[in-house]
PDB file of N, CA and C in Angstrom:
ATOM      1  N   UNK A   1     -93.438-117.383 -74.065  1.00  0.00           N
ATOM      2  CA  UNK A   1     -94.377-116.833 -75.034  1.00  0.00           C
ATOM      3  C   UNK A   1     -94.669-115.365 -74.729  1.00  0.00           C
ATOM      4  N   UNK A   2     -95.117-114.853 -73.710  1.00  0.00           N
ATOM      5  CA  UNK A   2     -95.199-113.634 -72.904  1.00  0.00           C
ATOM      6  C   UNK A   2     -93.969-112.701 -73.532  1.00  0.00           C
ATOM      7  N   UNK A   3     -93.035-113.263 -73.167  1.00  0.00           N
ATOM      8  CA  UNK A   3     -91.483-112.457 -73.404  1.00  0.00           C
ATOM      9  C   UNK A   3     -91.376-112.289 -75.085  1.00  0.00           C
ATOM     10  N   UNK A   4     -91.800-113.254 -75.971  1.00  0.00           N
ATOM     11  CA  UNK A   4     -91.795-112.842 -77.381  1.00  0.00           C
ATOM     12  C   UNK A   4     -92.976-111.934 -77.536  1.00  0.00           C
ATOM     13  N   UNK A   5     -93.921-111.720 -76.995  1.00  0.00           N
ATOM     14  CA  UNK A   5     -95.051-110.762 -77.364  1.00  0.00           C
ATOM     15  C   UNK A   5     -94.124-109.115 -76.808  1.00  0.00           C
ATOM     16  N   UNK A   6     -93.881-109.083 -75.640  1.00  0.00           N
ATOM     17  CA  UNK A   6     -93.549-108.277 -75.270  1.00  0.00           C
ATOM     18  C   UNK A   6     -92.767-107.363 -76.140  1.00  0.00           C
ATOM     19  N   UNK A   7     -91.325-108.507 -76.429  1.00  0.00           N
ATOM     20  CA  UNK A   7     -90.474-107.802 -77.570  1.00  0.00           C
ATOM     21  C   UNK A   7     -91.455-107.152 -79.258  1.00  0.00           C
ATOM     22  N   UNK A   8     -92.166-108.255 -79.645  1.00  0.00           N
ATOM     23  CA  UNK A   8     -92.359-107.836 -80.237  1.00  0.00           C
ATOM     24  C   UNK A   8     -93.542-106.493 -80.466  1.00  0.00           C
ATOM     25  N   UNK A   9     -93.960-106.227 -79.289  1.00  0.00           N
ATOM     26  CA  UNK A   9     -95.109-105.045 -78.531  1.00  0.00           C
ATOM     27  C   UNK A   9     -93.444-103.910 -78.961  1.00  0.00           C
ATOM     28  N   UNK A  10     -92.528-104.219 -78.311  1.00  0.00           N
ATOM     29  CA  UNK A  10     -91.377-103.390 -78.053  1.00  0.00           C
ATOM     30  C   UNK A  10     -91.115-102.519 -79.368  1.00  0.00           C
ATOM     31  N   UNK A  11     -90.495-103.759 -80.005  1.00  0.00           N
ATOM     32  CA  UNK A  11     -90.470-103.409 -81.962  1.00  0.00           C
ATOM     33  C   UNK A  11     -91.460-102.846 -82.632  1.00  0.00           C
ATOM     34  N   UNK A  12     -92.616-103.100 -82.346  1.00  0.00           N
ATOM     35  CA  UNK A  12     -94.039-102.165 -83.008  1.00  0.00           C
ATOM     36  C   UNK A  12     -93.835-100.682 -82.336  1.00  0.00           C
ATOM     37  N   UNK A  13     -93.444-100.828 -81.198  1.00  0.00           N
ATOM     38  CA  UNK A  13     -93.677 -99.276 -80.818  1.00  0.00           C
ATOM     39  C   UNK A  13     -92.597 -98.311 -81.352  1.00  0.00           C
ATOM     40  N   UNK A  14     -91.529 -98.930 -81.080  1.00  0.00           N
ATOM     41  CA  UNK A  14     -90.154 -98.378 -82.207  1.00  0.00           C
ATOM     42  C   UNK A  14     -90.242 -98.167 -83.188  1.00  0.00           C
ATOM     43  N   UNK A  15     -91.267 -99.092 -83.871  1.00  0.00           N
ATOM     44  CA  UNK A  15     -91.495 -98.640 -85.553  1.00  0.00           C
ATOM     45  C   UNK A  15     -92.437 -97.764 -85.752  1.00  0.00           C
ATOM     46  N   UNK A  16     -93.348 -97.327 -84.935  1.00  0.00           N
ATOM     47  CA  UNK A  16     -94.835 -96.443 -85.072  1.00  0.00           C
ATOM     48  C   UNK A  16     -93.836 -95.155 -85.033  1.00  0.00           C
ATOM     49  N   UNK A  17     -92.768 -95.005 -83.702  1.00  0.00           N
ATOM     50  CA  UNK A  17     -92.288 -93.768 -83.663  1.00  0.00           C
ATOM     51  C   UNK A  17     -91.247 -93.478 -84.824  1.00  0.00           C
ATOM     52  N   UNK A  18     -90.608 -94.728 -85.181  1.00  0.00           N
ATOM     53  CA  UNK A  18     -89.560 -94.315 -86.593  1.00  0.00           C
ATOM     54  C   UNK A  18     -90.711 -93.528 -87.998  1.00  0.00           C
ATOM     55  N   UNK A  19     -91.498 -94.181 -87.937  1.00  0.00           N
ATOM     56  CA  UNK A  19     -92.587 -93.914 -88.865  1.00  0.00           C
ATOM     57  C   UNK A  19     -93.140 -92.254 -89.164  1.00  0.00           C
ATOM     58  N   UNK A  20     -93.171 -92.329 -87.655  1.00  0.00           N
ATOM     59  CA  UNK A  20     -94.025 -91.226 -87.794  1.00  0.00           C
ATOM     60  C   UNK A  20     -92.632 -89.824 -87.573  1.00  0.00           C
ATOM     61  N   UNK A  21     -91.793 -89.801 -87.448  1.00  0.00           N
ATOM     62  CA  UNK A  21     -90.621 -88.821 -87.489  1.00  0.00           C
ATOM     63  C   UNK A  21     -89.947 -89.352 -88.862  1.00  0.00           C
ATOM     64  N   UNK A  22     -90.120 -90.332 -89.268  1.00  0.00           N
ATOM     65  CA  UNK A  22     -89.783 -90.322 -90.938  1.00  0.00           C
ATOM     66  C   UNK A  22     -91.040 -89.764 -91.974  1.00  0.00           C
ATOM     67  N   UNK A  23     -92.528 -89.637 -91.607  1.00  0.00           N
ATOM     68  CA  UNK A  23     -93.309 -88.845 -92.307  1.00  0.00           C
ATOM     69  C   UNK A  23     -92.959 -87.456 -92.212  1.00  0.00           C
ATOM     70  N   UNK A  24     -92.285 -86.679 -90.935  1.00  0.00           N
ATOM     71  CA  UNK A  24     -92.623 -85.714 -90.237  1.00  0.00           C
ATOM     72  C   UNK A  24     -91.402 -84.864 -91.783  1.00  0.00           C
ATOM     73  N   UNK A  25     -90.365 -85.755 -92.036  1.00  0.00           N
ATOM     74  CA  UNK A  25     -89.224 -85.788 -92.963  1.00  0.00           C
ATOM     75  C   UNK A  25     -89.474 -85.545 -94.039  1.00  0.00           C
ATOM     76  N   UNK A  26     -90.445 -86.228 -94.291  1.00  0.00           N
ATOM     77  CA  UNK A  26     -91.006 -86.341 -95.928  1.00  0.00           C
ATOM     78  C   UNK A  26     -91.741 -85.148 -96.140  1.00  0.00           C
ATOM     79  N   UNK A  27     -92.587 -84.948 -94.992  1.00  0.00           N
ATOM     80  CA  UNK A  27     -93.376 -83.377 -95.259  1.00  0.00           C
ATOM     81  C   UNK A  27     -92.868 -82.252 -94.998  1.00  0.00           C
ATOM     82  N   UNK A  28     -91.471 -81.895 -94.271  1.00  0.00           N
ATOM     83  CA  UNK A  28     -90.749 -80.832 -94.590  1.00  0.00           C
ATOM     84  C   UNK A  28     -90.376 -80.973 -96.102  1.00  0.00           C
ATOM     85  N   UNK A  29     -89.888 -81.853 -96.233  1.00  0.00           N
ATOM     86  CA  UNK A  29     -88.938 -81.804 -97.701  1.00  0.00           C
ATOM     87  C   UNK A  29     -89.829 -81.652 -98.856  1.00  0.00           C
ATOM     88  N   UNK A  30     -90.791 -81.926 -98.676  1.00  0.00           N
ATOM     89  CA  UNK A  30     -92.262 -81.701-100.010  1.00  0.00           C
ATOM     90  C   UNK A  30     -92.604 -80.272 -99.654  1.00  0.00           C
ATOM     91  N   UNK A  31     -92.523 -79.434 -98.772  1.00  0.00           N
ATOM     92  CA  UNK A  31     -92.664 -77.928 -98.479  1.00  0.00           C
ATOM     93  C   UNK A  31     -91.789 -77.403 -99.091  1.00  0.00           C
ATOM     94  N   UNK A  32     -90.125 -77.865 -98.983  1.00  0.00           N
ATOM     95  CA  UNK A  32     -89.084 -77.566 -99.554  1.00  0.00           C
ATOM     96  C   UNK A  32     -88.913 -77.334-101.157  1.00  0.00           C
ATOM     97  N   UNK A  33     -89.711 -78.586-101.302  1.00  0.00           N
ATOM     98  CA  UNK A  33     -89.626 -79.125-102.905  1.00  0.00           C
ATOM     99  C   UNK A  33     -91.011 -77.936-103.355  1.00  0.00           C
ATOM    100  N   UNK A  34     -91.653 -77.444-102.680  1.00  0.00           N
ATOM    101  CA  UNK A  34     -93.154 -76.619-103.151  1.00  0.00           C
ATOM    102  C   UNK A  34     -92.484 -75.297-103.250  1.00  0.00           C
ATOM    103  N   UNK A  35     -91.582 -75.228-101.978  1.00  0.00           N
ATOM    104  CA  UNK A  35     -90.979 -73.627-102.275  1.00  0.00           C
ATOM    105  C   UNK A  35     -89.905 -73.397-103.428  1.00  0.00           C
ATOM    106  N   UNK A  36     -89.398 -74.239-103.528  1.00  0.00           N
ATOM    107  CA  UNK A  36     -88.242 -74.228-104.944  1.00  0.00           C
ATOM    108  C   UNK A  36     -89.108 -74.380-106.383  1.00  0.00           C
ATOM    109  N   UNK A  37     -90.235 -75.240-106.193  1.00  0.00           N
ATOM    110  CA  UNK A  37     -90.444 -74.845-107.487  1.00  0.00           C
ATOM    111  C   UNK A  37     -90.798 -74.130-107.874  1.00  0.00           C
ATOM    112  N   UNK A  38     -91.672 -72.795-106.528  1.00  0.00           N
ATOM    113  CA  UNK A  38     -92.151 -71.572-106.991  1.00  0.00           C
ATOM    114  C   UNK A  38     -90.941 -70.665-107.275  1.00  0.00           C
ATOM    115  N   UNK A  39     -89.747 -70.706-106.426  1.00  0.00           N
ATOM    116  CA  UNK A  39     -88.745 -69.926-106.586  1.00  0.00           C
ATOM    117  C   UNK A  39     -88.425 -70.264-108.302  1.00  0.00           C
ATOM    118  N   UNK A  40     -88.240 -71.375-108.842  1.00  0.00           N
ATOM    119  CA  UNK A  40     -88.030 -71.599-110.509  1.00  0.00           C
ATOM    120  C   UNK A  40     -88.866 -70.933-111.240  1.00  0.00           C
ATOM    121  N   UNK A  41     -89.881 -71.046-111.178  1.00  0.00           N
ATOM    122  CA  UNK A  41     -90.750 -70.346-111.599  1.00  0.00           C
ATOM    123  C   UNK A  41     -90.513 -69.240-111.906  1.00  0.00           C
ATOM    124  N   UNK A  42     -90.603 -68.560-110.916  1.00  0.00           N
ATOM    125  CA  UNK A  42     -90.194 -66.565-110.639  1.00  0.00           C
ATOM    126  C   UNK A  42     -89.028 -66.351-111.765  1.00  0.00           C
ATOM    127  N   UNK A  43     -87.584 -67.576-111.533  1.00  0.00           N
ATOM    128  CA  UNK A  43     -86.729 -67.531-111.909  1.00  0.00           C
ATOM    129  C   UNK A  43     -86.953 -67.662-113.755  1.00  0.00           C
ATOM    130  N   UNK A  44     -87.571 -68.509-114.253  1.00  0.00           N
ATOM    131  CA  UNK A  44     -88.082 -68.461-115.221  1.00  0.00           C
ATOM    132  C   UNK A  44     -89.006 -67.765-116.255  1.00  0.00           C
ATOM    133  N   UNK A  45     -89.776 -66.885-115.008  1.00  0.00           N
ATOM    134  CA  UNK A  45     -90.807 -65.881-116.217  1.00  0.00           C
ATOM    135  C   UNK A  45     -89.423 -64.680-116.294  1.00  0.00           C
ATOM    136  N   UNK A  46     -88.402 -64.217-115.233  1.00  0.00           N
ATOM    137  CA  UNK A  46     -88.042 -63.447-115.206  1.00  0.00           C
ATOM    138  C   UNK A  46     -87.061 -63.586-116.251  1.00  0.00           C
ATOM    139  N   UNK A  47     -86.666 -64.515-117.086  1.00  0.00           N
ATOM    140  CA  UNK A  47     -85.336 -65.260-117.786  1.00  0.00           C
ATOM    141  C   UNK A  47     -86.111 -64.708-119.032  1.00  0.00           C
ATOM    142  N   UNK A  48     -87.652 -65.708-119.224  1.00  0.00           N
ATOM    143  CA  UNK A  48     -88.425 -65.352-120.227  1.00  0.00           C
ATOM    144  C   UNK A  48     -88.470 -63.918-120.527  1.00  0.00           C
ATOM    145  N   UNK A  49     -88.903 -62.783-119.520  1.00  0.00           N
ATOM    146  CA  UNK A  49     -89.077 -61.228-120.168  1.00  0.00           C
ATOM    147  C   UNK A  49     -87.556 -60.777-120.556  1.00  0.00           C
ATOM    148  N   UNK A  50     -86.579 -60.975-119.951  1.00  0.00           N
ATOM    149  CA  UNK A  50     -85.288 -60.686-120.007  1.00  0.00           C
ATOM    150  C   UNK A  50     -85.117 -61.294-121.868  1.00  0.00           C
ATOM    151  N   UNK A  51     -85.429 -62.103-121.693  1.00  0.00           N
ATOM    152  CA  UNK A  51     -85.320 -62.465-123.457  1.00  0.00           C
ATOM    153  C   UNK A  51     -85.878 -62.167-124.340  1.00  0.00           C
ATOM    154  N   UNK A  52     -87.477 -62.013-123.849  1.00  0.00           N
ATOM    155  CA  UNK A  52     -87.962 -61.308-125.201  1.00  0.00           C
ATOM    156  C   UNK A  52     -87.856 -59.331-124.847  1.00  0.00           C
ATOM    157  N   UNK A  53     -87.236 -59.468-123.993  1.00  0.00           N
ATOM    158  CA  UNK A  53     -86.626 -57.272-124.199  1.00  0.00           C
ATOM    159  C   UNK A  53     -85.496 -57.181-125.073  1.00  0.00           C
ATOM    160  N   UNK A  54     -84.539 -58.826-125.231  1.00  0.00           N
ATOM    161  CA  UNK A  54     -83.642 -58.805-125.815  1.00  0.00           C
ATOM    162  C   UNK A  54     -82.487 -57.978-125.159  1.00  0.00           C
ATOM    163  N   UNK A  55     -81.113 -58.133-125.887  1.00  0.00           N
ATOM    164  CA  UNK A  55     -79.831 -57.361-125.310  1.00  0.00           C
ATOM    165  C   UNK A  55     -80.660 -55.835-124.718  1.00  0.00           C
ATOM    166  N   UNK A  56     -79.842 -55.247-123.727  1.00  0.00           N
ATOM    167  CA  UNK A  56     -79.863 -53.725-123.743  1.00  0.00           C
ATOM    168  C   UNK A  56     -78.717 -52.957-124.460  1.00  0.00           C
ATOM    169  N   UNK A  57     -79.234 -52.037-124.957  1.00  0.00           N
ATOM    170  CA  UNK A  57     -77.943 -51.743-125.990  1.00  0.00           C
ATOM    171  C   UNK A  57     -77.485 -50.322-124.961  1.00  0.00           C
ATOM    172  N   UNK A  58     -77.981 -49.867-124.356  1.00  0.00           N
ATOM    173  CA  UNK A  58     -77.951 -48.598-123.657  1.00  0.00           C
ATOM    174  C   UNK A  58     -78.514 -47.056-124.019  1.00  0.00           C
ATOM    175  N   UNK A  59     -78.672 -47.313-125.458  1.00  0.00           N
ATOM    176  CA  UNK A  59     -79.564 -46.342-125.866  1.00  0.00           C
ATOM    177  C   UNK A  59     -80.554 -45.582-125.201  1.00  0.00           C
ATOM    178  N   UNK A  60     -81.977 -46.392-124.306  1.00  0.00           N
ATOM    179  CA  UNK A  60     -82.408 -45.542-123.566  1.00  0.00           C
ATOM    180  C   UNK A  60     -82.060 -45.227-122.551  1.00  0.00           C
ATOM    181  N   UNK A  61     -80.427 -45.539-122.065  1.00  0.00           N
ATOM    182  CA  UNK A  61     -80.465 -44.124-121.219  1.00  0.00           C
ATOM    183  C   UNK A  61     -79.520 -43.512-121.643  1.00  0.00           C
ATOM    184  N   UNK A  62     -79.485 -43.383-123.057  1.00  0.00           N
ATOM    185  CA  UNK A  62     -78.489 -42.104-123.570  1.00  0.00           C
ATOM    186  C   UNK A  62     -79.496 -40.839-123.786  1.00  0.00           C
ATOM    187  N   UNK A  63     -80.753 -41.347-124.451  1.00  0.00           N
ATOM    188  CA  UNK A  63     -81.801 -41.051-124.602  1.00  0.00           C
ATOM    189  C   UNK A  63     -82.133 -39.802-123.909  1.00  0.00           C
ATOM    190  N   UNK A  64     -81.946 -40.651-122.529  1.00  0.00           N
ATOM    191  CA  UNK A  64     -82.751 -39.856-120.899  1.00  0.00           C
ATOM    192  C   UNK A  64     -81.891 -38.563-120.924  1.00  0.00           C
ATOM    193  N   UNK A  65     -80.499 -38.375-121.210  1.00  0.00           N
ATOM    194  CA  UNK A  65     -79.212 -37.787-120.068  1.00  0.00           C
ATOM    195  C   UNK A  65     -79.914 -36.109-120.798  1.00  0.00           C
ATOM    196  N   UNK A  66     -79.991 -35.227-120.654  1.00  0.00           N
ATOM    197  CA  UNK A  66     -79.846 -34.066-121.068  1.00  0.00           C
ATOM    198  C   UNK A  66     -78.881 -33.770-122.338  1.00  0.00           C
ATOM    199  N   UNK A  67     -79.575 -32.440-122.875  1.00  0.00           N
ATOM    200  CA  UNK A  67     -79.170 -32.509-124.294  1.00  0.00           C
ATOM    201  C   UNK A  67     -77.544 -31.412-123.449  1.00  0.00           C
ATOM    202  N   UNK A  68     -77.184 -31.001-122.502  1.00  0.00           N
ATOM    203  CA  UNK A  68     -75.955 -30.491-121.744  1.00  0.00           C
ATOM    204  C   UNK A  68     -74.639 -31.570-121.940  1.00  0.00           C
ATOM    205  N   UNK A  69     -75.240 -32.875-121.648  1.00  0.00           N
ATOM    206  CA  UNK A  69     -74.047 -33.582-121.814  1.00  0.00           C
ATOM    207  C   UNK A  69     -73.195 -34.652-122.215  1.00  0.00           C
TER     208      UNK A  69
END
């Protein structure tokens, strides 16, 4: 009886430590998942202004160059 407690004392402690280095997993990867969605973001307002400036036709910087050339 002793010897089944033991093991199973054994197996609880194996699982507290699987546990807790499989949380340790989950909360890098939710940091991961927090930094990418800000990176989309960025990626997205910047898509958004890019679209409503519409094509560049090059005009303003023909605009800019001096009336020389």
């Amino acid at each position: 009886m002793e010897e089944k407690l033991i093991e199973l004392e054994t197996k609880f402690s194996y699982q507290e430590d699987l546990l807790s280095e499989l949380n340790g997993i989950v909360a890098k990867q939710q940091r991961q998942l927090d930094e990418l969605i800000s990176e989309m973001s960025g990626i997205k307002e910047q898509l958004q202004d890019a679209v409503e400036r519409g094509p560049s036709t090059g005009q303003e910087e023909q605009a800019e160059q001096p009336p020389h050339y």
